[in-house]
Protein backbone atom coordinates (compact mmCIF):
# COMPACT_ATOMS: atom_id res chain seq x y z
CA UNK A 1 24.65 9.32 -18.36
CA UNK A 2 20.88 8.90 -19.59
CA UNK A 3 19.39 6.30 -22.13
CA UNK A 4 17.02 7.44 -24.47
CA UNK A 5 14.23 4.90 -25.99
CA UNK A 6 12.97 5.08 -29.20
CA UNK A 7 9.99 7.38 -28.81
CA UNK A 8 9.68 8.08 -24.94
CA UNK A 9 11.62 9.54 -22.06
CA UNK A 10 14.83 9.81 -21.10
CA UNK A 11 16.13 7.41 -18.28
CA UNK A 12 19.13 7.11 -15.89
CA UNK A 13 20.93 3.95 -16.68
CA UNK A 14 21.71 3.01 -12.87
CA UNK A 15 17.79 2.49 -12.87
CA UNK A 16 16.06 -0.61 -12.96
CA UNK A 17 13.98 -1.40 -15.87
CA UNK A 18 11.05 -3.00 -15.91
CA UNK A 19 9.97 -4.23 -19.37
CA UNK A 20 6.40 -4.18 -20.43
CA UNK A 21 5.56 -6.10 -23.69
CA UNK A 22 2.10 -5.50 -25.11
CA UNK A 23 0.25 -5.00 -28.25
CA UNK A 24 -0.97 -1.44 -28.21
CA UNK A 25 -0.68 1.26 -26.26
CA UNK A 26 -4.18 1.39 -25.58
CA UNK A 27 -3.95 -2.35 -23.61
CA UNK A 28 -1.75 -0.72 -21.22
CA UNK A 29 -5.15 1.22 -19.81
CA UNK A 30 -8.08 0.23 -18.27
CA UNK A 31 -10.96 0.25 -21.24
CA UNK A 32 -13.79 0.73 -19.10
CA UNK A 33 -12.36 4.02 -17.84
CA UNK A 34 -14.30 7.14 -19.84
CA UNK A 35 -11.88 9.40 -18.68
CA UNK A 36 -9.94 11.38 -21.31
CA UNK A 37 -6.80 9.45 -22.49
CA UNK A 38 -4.40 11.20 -19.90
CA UNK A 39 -6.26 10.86 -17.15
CA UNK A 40 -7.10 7.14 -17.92
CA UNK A 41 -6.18 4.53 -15.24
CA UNK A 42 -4.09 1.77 -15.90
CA UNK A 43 -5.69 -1.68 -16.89
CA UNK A 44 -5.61 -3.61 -13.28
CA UNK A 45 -3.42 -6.70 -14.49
CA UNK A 46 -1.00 -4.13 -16.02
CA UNK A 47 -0.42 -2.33 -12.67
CA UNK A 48 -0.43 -5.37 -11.33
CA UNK A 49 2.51 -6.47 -13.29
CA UNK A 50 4.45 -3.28 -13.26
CA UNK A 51 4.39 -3.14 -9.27
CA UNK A 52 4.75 -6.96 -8.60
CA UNK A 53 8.28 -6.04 -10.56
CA UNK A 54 9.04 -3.25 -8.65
CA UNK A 55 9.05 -4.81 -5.05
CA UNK A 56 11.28 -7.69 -6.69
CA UNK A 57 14.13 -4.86 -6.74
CA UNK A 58 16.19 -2.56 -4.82
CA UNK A 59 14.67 0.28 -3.50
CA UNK A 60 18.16 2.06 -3.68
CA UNK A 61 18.09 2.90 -7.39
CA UNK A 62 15.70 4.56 -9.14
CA UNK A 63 12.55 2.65 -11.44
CA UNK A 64 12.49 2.69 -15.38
CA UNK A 65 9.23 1.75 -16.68
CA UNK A 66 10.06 0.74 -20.80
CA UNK A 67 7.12 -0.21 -22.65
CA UNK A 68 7.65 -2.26 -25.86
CA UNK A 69 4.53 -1.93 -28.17
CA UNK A 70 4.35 -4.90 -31.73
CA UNK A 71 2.00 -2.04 -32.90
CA UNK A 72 3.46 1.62 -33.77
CA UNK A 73 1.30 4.61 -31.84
CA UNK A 74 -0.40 6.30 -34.17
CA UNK A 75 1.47 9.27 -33.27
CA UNK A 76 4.56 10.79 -30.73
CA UNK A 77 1.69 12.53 -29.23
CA UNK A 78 0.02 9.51 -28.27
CA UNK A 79 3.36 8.36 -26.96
CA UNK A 80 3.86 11.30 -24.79
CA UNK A 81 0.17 11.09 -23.63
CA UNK A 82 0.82 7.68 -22.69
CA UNK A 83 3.54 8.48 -20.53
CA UNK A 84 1.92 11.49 -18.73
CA UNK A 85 -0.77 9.41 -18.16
CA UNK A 86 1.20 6.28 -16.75
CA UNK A 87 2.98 8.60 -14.41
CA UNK A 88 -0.17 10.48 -12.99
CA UNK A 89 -1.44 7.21 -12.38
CA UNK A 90 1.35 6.35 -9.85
CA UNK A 91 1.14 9.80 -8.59
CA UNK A 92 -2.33 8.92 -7.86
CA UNK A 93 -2.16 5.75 -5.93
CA UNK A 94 0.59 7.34 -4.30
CA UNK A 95 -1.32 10.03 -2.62
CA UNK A 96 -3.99 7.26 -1.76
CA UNK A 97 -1.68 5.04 -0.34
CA UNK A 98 -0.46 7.81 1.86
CA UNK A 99 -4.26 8.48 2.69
CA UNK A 100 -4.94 4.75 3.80
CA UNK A 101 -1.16 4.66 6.12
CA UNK A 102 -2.56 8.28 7.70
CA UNK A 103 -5.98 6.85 8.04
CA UNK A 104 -4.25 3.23 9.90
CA UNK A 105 -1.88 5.70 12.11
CA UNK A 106 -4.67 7.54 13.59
CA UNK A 107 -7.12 4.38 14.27
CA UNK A 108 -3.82 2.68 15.57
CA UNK A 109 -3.48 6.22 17.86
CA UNK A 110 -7.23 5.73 19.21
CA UNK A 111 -7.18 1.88 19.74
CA UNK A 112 -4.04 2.71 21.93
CA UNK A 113 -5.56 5.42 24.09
CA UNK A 114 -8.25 3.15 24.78
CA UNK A 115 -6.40 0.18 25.66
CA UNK A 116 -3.95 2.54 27.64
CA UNK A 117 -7.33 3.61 29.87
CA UNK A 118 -8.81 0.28 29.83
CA UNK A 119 -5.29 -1.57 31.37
CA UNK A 120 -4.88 1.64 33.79
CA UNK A 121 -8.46 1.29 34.83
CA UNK A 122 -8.03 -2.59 35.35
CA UNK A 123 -4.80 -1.79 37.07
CA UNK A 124 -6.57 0.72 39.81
CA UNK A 125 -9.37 -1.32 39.96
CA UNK A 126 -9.61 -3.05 43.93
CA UNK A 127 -11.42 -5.84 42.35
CA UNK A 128 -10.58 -9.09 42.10
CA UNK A 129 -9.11 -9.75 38.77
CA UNK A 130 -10.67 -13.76 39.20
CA UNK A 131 -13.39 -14.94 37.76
CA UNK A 132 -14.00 -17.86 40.42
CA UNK A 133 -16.42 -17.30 43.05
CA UNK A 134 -15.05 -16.91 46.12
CA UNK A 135 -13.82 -19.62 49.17
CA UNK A 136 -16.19 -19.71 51.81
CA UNK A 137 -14.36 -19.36 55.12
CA UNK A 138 -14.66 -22.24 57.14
CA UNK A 139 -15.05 -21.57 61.52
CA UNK A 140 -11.72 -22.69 62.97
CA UNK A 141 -12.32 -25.06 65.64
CA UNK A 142 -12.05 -24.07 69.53
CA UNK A 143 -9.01 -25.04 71.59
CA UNK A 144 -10.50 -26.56 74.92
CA UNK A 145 -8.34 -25.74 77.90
CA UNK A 146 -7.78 -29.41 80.46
């Protein structure tokens, strides 16, 4: 069974919903961007918000985003433009995010491979592993025979 909103997309209703209140559509995005309204990023505290929420619930059921706007778009398009653009936003820090764990797995690979040849270097070294200098040897005294 799905729940339809007033002007948006259809969602499963064994999601969780996060509710965003704001004014306009438009405050949802960051306004510095000059990208084209699609492409736009979202505002920084907005994300913020939206993905705070999400790690508060289960990962088991899938995430509703429903946006409540005090001012009506201008237009459905505008709504469905919103959407697209809210979604390719995720999509987008999801492929980064899975750039930054690749990038961590492979320095993590390298540090280990050198620490691996540094401990199995230590390890064959005959060296003394001690820092202190070492005893001097001191003569043993001579037995006299009577």
């Amino acid at each position: 069974m799905r729940n339809q909103s007033d002007c948006g997309d259809e969602f499963p209703l064994d999601s969780h919903l996060i509710e965003v209140r704001i004014r306009n559509l438009r405050h949802l995005f960051d306004s510095l961007d000059p990208s084209p309204f699609i492409a736009l990023d979202l505002d920084d505290d907005a994300q913020h918000d939206i993905v705070s929420s999400a790690k508060v619930l289960s990962s088991r059921l899938p995430l509703a985003l429903a946006i409540h706007v005090s001012e009506p778009p201008e237009s459905a398009e505008e709504v469905r433009d919103a959407g697209e653009a809210i979604r390719e936003h995720f999509i987008r820090q999801s492929g980064f995010a899975n750039l930054r764990r690749r990038d961590l797995i492979h320095d993590g690979g390298i540090s280990l491979a050198f620490l691996s040849a540094a401990l199995a270097a230590s390890a064959a070294c005959p060296c003394r592993s001690s820092t202190a200098p070492p005893r001097p040897r001191l003569p043993r005294p001579r037995r006299t025979n009577p």
